[in-house]
Protein backbone atom coordinates (compact mmCIF):
# COMPACT_ATOMS: atom_id res chain seq x y z
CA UNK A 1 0.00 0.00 0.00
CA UNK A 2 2.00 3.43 -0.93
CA UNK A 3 1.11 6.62 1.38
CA UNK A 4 0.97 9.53 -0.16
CA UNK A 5 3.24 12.08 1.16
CA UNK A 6 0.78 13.93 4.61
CA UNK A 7 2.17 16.27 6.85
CA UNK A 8 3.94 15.58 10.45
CA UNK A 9 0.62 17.43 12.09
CA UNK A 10 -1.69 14.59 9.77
CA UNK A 11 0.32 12.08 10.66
CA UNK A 12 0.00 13.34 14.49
CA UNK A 13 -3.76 13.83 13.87
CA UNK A 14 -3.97 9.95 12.79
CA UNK A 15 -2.09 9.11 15.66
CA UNK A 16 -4.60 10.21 18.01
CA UNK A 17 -7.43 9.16 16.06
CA UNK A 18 -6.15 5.74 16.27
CA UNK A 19 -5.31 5.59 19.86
CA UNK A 20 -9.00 6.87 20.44
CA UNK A 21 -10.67 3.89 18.38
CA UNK A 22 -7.60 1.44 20.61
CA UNK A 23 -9.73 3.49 23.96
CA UNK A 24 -12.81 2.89 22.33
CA UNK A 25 -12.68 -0.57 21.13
CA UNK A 26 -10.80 -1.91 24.67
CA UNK A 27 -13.62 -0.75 26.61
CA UNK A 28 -15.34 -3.12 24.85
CA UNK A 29 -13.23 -5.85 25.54
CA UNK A 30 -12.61 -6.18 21.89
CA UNK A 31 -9.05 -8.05 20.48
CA UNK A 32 -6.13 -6.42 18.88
CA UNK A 33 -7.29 -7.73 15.72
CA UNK A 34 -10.59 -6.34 15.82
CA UNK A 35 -9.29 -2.65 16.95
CA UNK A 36 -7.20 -3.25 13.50
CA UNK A 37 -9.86 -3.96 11.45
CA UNK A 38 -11.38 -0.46 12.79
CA UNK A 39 -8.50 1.46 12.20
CA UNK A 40 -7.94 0.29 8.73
CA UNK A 41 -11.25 1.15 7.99
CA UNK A 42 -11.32 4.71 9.19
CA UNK A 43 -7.77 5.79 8.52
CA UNK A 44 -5.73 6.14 5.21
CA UNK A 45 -2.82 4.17 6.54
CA UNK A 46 -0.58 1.44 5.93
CA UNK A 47 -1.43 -1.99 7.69
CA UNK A 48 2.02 -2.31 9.25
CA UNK A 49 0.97 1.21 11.14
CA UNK A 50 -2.43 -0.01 11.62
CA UNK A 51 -1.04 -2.97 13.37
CA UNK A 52 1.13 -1.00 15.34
CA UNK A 53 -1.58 1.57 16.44
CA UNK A 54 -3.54 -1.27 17.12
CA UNK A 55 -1.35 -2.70 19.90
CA UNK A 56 -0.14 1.07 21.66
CA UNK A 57 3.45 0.50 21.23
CA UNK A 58 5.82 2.82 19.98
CA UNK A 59 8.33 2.15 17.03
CA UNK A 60 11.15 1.69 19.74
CA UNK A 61 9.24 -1.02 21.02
CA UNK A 62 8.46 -2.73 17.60
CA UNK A 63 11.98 -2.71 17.01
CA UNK A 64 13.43 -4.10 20.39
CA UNK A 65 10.04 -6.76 19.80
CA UNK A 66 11.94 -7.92 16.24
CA UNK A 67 15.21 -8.20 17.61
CA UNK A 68 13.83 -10.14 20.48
CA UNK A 69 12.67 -12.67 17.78
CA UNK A 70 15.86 -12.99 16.04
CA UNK A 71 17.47 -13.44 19.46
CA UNK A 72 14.96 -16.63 20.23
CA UNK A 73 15.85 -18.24 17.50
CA UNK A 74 19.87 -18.00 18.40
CA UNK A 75 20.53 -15.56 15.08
CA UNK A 76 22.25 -12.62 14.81
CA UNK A 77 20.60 -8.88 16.57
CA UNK A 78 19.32 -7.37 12.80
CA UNK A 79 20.59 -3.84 12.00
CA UNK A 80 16.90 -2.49 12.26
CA UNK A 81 16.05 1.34 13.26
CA UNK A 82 13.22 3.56 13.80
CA UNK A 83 13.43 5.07 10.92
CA UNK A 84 13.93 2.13 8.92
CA UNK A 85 10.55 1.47 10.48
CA UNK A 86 8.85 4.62 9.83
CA UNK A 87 9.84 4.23 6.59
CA UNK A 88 8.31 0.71 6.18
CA UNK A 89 4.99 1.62 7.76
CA UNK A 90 4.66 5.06 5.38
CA UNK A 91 4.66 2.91 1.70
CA UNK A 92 8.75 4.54 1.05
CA UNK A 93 9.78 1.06 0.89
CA UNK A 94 9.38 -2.69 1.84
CA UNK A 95 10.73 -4.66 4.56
CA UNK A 96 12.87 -7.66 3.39
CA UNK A 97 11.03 -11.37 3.38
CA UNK A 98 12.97 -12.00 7.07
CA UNK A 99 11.63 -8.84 8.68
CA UNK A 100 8.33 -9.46 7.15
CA UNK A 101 7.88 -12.76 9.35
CA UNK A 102 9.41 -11.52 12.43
CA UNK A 103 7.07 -8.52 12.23
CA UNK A 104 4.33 -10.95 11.60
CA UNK A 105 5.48 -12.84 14.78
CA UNK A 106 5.56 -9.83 17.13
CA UNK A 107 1.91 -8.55 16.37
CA UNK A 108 1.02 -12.05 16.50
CA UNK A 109 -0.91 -12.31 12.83
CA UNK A 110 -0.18 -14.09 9.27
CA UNK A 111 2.60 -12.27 7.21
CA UNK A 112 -0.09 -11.75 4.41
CA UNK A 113 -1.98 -9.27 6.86
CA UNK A 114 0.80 -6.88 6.77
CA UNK A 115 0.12 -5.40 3.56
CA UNK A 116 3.24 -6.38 2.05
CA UNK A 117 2.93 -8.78 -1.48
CA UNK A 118 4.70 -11.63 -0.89
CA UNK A 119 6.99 -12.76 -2.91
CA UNK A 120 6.37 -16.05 -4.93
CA UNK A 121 10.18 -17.08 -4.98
CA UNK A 122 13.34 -16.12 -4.26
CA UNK A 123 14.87 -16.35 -0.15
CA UNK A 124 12.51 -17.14 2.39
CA UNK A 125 12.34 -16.36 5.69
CA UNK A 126 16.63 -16.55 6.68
CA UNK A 127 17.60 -17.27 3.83
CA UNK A 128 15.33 -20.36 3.03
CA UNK A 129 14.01 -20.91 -0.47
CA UNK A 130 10.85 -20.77 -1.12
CA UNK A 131 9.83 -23.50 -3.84
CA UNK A 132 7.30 -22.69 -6.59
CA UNK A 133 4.64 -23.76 -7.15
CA UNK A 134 4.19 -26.02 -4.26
CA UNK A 135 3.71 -24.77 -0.58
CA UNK A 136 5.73 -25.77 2.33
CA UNK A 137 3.61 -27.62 5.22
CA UNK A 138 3.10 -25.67 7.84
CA UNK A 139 5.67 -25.22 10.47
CA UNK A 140 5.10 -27.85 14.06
CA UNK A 141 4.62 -25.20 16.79
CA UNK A 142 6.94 -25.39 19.19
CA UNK A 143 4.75 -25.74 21.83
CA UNK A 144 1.99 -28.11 20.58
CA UNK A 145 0.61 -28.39 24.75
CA UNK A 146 -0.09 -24.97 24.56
CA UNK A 147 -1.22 -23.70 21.10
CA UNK A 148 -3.64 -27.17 21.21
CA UNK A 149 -5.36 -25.07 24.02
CA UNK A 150 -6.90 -22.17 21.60
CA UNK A 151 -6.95 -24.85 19.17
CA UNK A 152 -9.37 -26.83 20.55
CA UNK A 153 -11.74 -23.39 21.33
CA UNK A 154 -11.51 -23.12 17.80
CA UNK A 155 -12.29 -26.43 16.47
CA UNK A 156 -15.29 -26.73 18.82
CA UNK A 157 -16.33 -23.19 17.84
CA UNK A 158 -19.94 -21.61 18.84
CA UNK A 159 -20.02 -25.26 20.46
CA UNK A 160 -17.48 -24.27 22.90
CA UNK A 161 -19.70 -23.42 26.31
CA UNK A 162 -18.67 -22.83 29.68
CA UNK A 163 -17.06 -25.95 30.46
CA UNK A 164 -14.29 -25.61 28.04
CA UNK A 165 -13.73 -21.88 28.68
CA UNK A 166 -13.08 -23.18 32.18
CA UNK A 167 -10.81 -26.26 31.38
CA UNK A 168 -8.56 -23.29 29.14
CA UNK A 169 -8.53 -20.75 31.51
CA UNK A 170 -7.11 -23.83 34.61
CA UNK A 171 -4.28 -24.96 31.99
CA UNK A 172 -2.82 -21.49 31.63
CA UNK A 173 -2.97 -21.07 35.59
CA UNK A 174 -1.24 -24.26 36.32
CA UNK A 175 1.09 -24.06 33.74
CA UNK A 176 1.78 -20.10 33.53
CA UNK A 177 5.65 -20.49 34.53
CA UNK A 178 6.42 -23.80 31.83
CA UNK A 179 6.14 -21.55 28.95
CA UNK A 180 7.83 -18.24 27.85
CA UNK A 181 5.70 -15.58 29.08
CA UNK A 182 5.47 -13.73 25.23
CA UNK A 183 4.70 -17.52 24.03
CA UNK A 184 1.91 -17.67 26.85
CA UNK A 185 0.25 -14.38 26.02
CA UNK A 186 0.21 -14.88 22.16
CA UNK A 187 -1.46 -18.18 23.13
CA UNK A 188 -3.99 -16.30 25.66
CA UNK A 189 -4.88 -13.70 23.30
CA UNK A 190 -5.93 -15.95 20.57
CA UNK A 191 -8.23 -17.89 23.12
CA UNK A 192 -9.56 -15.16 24.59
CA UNK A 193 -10.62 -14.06 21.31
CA UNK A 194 -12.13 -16.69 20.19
CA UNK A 195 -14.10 -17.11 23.42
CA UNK A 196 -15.36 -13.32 23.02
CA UNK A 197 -16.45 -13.97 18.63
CA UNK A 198 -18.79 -16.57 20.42
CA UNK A 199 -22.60 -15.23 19.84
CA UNK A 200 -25.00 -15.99 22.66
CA UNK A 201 -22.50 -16.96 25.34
CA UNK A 202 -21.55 -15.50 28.15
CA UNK A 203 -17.90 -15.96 29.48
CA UNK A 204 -17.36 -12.45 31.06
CA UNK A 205 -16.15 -14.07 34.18
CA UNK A 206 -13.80 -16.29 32.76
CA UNK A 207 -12.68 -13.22 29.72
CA UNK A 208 -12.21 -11.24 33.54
CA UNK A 209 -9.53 -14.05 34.49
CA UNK A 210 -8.20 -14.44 30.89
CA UNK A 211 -7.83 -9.97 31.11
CA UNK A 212 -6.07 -10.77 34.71
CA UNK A 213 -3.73 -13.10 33.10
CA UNK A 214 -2.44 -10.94 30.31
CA UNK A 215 -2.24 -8.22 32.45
CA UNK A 216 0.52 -10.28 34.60
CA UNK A 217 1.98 -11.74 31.58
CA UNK A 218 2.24 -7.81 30.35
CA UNK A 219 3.88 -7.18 33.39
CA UNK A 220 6.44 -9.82 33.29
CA UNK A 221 7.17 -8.52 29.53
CA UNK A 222 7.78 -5.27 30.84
CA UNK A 223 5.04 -3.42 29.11
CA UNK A 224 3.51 -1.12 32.16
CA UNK A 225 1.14 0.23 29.99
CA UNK A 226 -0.39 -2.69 28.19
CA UNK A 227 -0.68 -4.46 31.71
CA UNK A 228 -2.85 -1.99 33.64
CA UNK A 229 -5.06 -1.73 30.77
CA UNK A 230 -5.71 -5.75 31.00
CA UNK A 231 -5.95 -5.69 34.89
CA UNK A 232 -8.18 -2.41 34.41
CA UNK A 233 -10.53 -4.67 32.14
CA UNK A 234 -10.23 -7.53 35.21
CA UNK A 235 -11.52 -5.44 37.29
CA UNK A 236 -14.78 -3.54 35.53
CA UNK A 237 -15.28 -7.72 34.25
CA UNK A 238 -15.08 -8.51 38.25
CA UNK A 239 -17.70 -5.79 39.04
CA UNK A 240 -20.06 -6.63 36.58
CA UNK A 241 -20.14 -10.39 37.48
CA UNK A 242 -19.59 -10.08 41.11
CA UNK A 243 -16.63 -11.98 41.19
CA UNK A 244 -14.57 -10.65 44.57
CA UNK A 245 -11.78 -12.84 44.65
CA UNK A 246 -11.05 -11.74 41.02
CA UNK A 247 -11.78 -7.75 42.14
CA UNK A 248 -9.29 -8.21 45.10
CA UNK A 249 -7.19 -10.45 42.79
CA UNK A 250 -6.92 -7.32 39.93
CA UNK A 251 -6.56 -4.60 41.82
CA UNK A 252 -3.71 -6.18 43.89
CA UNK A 253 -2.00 -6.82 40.78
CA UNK A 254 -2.46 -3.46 39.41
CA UNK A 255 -0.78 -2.16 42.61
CA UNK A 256 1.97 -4.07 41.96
CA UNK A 257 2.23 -2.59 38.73
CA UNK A 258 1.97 0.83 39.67
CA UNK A 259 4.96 0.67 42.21
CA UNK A 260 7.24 -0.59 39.51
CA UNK A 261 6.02 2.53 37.79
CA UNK A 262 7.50 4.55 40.86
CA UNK A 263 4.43 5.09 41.93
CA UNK A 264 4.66 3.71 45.37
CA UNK A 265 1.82 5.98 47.24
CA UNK A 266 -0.61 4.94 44.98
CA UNK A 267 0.74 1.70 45.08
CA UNK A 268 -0.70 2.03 48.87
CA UNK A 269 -4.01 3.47 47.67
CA UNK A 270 -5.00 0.34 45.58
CA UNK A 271 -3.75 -2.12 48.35
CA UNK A 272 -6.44 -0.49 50.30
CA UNK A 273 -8.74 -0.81 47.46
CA UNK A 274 -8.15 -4.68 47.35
CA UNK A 275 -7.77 -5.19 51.03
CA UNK A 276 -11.66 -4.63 50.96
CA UNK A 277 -12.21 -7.85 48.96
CA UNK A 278 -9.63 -10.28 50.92
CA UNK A 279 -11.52 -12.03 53.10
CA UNK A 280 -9.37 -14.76 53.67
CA UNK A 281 -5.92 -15.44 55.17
CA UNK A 282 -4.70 -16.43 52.25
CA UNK A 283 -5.93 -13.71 50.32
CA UNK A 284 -4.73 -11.00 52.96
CA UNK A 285 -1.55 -12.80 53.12
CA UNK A 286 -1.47 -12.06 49.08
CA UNK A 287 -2.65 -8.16 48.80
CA UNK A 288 -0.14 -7.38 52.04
CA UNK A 289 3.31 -8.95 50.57
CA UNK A 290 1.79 -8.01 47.06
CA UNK A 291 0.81 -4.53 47.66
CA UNK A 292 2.06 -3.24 51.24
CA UNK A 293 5.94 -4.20 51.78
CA UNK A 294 8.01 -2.46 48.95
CA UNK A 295 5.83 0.29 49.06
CA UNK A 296 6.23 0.90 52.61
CA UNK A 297 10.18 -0.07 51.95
CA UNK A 298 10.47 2.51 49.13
CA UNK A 299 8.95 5.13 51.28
CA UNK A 300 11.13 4.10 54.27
CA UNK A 301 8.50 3.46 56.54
CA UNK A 302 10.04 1.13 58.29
CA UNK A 303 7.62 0.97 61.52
CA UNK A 304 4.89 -0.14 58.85
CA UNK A 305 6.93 -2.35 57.21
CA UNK A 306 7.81 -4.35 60.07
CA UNK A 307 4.13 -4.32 61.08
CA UNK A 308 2.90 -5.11 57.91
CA UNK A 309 5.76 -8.02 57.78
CA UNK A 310 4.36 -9.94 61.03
CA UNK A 311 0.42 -9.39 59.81
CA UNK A 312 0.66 -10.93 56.57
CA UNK A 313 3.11 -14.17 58.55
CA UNK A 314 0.02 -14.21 60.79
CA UNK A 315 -2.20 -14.60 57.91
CA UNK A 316 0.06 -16.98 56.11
CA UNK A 317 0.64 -19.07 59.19
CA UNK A 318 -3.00 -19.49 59.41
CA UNK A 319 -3.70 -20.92 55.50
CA UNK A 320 -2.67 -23.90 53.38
CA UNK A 321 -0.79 -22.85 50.60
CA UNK A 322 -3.08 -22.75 47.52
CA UNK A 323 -1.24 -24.11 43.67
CA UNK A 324 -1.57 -21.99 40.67
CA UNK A 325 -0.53 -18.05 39.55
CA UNK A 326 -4.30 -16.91 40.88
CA UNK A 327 -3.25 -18.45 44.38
CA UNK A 328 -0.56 -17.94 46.73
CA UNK A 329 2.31 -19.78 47.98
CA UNK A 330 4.91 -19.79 50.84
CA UNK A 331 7.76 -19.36 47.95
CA UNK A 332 5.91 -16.35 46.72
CA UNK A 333 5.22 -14.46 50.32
CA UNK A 334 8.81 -15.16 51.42
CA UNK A 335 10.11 -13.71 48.04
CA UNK A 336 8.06 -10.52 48.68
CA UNK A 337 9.31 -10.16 52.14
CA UNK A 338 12.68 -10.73 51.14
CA UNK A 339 12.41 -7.94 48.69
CA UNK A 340 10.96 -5.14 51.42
CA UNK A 341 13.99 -5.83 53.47
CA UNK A 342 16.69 -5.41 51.10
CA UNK A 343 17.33 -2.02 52.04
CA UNK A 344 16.36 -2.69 55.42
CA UNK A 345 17.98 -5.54 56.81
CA UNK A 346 19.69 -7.63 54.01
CA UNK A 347 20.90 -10.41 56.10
CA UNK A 348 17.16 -11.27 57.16
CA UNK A 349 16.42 -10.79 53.04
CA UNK A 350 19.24 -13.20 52.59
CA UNK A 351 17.19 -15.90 54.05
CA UNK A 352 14.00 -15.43 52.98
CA UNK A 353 15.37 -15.05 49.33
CA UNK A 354 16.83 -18.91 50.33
CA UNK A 355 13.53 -20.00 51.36
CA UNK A 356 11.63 -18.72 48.39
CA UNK A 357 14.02 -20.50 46.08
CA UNK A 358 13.48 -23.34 48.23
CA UNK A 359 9.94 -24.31 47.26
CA UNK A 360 10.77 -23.63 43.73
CA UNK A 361 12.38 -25.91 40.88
CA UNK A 362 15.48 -25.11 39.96
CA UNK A 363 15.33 -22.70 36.39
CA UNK A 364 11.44 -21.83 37.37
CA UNK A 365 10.46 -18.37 37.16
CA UNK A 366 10.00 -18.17 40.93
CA UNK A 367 13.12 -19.66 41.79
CA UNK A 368 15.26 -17.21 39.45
CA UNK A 369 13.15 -14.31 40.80
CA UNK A 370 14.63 -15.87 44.39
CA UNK A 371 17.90 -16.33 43.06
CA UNK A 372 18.55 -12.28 41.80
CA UNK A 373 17.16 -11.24 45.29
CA UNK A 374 19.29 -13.58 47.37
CA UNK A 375 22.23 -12.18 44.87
CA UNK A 376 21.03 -8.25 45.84
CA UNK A 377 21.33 -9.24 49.52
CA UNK A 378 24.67 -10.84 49.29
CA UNK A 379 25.89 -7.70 47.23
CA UNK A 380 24.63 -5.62 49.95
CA UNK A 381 26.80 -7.42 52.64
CA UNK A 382 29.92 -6.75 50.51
CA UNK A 383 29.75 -10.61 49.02
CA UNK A 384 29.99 -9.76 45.61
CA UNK A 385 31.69 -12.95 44.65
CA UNK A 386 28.97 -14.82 46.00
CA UNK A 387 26.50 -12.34 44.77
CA UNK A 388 28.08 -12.59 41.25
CA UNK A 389 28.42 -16.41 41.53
CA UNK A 390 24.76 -16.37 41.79
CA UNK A 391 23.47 -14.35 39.37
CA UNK A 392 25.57 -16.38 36.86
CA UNK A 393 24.08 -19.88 38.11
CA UNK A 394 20.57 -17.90 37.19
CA UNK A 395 21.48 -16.92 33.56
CA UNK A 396 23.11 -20.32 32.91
CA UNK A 397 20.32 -22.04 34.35
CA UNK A 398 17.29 -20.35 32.79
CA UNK A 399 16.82 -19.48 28.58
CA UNK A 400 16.94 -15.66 27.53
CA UNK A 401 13.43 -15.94 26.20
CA UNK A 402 12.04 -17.28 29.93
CA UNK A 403 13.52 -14.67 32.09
CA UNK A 404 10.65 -12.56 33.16
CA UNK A 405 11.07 -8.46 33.04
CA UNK A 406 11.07 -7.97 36.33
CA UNK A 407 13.93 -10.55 37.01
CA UNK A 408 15.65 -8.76 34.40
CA UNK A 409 15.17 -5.42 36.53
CA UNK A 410 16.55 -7.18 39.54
CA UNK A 411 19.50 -8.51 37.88
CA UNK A 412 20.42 -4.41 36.37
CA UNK A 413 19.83 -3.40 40.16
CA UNK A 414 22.40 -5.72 40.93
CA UNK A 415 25.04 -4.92 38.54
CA UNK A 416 24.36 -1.29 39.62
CA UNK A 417 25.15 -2.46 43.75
CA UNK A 418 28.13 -4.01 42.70
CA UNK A 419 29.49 -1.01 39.87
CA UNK A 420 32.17 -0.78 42.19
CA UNK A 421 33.33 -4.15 42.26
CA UNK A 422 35.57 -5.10 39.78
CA UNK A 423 34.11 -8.80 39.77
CA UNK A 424 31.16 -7.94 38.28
CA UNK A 425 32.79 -7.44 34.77
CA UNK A 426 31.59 -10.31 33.25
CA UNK A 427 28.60 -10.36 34.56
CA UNK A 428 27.46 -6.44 34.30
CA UNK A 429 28.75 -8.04 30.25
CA UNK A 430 25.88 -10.81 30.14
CA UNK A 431 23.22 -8.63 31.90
CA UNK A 432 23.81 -6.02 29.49
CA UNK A 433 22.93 -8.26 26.54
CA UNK A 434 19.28 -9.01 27.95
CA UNK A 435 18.49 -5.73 26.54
């Protein structure tokens, strides 16, 4: 599709016209594709923008997205820009057959809905031919567990009630941490569409919990933004089906959001929000080590904190440990702890970092998550080599792709305690590659 040539202030003017059909459409619960189709419609623009606008992410984010890709799949970083981009998406020229697919790959749709022609020979995607006339087969996912999930939504189709809705929604719980988290919310996305194109049937309590778990799989990408939007859609889903453990649930996790935002006062003002609908220990447990301890730490309350600390114990002493990422376990409440009292009293962080790592398998999320905290605390004892030894166990126990954002955060806070330190060369090296 070629552009003609528009002004910056047009281009601006489409901008916003496009975010306000995004605001309009997500309201509605609708999918990325769907917000597409609008945009498409209403503005003269390419579909590679369209897609783009579609999703809320800037063309620094597209680009770190793509080189993500060709970092999964053990090639090369590509030599792609911005303005390569903004080229691309204004019709000035074409991206090359490799691009094509990993853009294809990062807004999650077939390359033939970028508006690119393919081309019918010639190198395929790196560097593969493509033979003419006949078709390759299509590629085996590499996750068949997973992508049978939405599959199976789709093959059933309007036939798919309740039941099955319910059956998707407790795989992804249970097995949240097996799978890369951008592999998990591709695979969430496309099931929670197809539960929503379903006429006559109403899932809005299980599209709530499908919203709650993209919003945490936004937030273990790193993408703020995209998270409280989900979680923000949790919630108004909770409301509107009554579903309290799922209100308490959304709004904890939005507070967690917000204080890695730097936010942590308002951090406190949603924890209050969602105290209202834990009405369990195991639940108060959750929104007080979720919402209460690193906000309190970042503000130095420490009176609070210690408080705070001994309540949710209380509460966790008194409640079995429930399985699954909408539940809440002893590795989870001593990581949070262990986290509050970095600043505060490391040694004491130390071993609830241990503990947390304890429960968990080696290479989990949860136990890398333990693993960079337990490393922060040695750092701040003046371990480094320990501290340093650690972290490098993590990165050569779990993949690139797996390590969740906010592990990733945790690790860069640790090179920064140990800048100092001339042993953490190698390892302020590998950290620096995760992007």
């Amino acid at each position: 599709m070629k552009v003609s040539r528009v002004s910056r202030a047009t281009r601006a003017q489409f901008a916003r016209q496009a975010a306000q059909i995004r605001a309009d459409h997500q309201r509605l619960g609708a999918p990325v594709p769907a917000i597409y189709d609008q945009i498409t419609r209403d503005l003269p623009i390419t579909p590679l923008e369209a897609w783009r606008f579609a999703y809320g992410w800037s063309r620094r984010h597209v680009v770190e997205a793509v080189v993500q890709v060709y970092r999964s799949d053990g090639l090369a970083e590509p030599g792609l820009s911005t303005a390569m981009l903004c080229r691309w998406e204004h019709g000035q020229t074409r991206p090359g057959l490799d691009y094509l697919h990993a853009l294809a790959r990062v807004y999650g749709t077939d390359p033939t809905r970028l508006g690119v022609p393919l081309p019918r020979t010639g190198p395929g995607w790196y560097g593969q031919r493509i033979p003419q006339p006949r078709q390759e087969p299509p590629m085996r996912p590499e996750y068949p567990e997973l992508t049978a999930v939405a599959d199976s939504i789709s093959l059933h189709g309007t036939d798919a009630g309740a039941d099955l809705a319910e059956q998707a929604l407790g795989f992804y719980e249970t097995r949240y941490s097996d799978f890369p988290p951008r592999v998990m919310a591709a695979e969430v996305a496309r099931c929670r569409s197809l539960l929503m194109s379903q006429p006559g049937t109403d899932h809005r309590r299980v599209l709530g919990w499908f919203s709650a778990l993209l919003g945490n799989l936004a937030h273990h990408t790193g993408d703020g933004a995209s998270a409280l939007i989900h979680l923000g859609t949790a919630a108004r889903l909770a409301d509107q089906t009554g579903d309290t453990r799922l209100s308490g649930w959304a709004l904890g996790a939005q507070s967690m959001v917000t204080l890695a935002q730097g936010r942590p006062a308002e951090a406190l003002e949603l924890a209050d929000h969602a105290a209202q609908y834990a009405t369990t220990p195991l639940r108060r447990a959750q929104i007080t080590a979720w919402c209460r301890l690193r906000p309190l730490a970042v503000l130095a309350d420490t009176r609070a904190l210690t408080e705070s600390v001994l309540r949710a114990r209380r509460d966790m002493d008194a409640c079995d440990d429930e399985p699954g990422r909408f539940g809440f376990d002893r590795a989870e409440f001593e990581l949070h702890v262990a986290e509050a009292l970095l600043e505060h009293d490391p040694g004491a962080a130390m071993g609830h970092a241990h503990a947390s790592a304890g429960h968990k398998r080696v290479g989990s999320p949860g136990w890398a998550a333990a693993m960079a905290v337990h490393a922060r605390a040695e750092a701040a004892q003046h371990r480094a080599q320990d501290a340093v030894g650690r972290a490098e166990r993590l990165l050569e126990a779990v993949p690139v792709e797996a390590l969740r954002a906010n592990t990733v955060v945790r690790l860069r806070s640790l090179v920064e305690d140990l800048s100092e330190q001339s042993v953490a060369r190698s390892l302020r090296e590998r950290v620096h590659a995760l992007g």
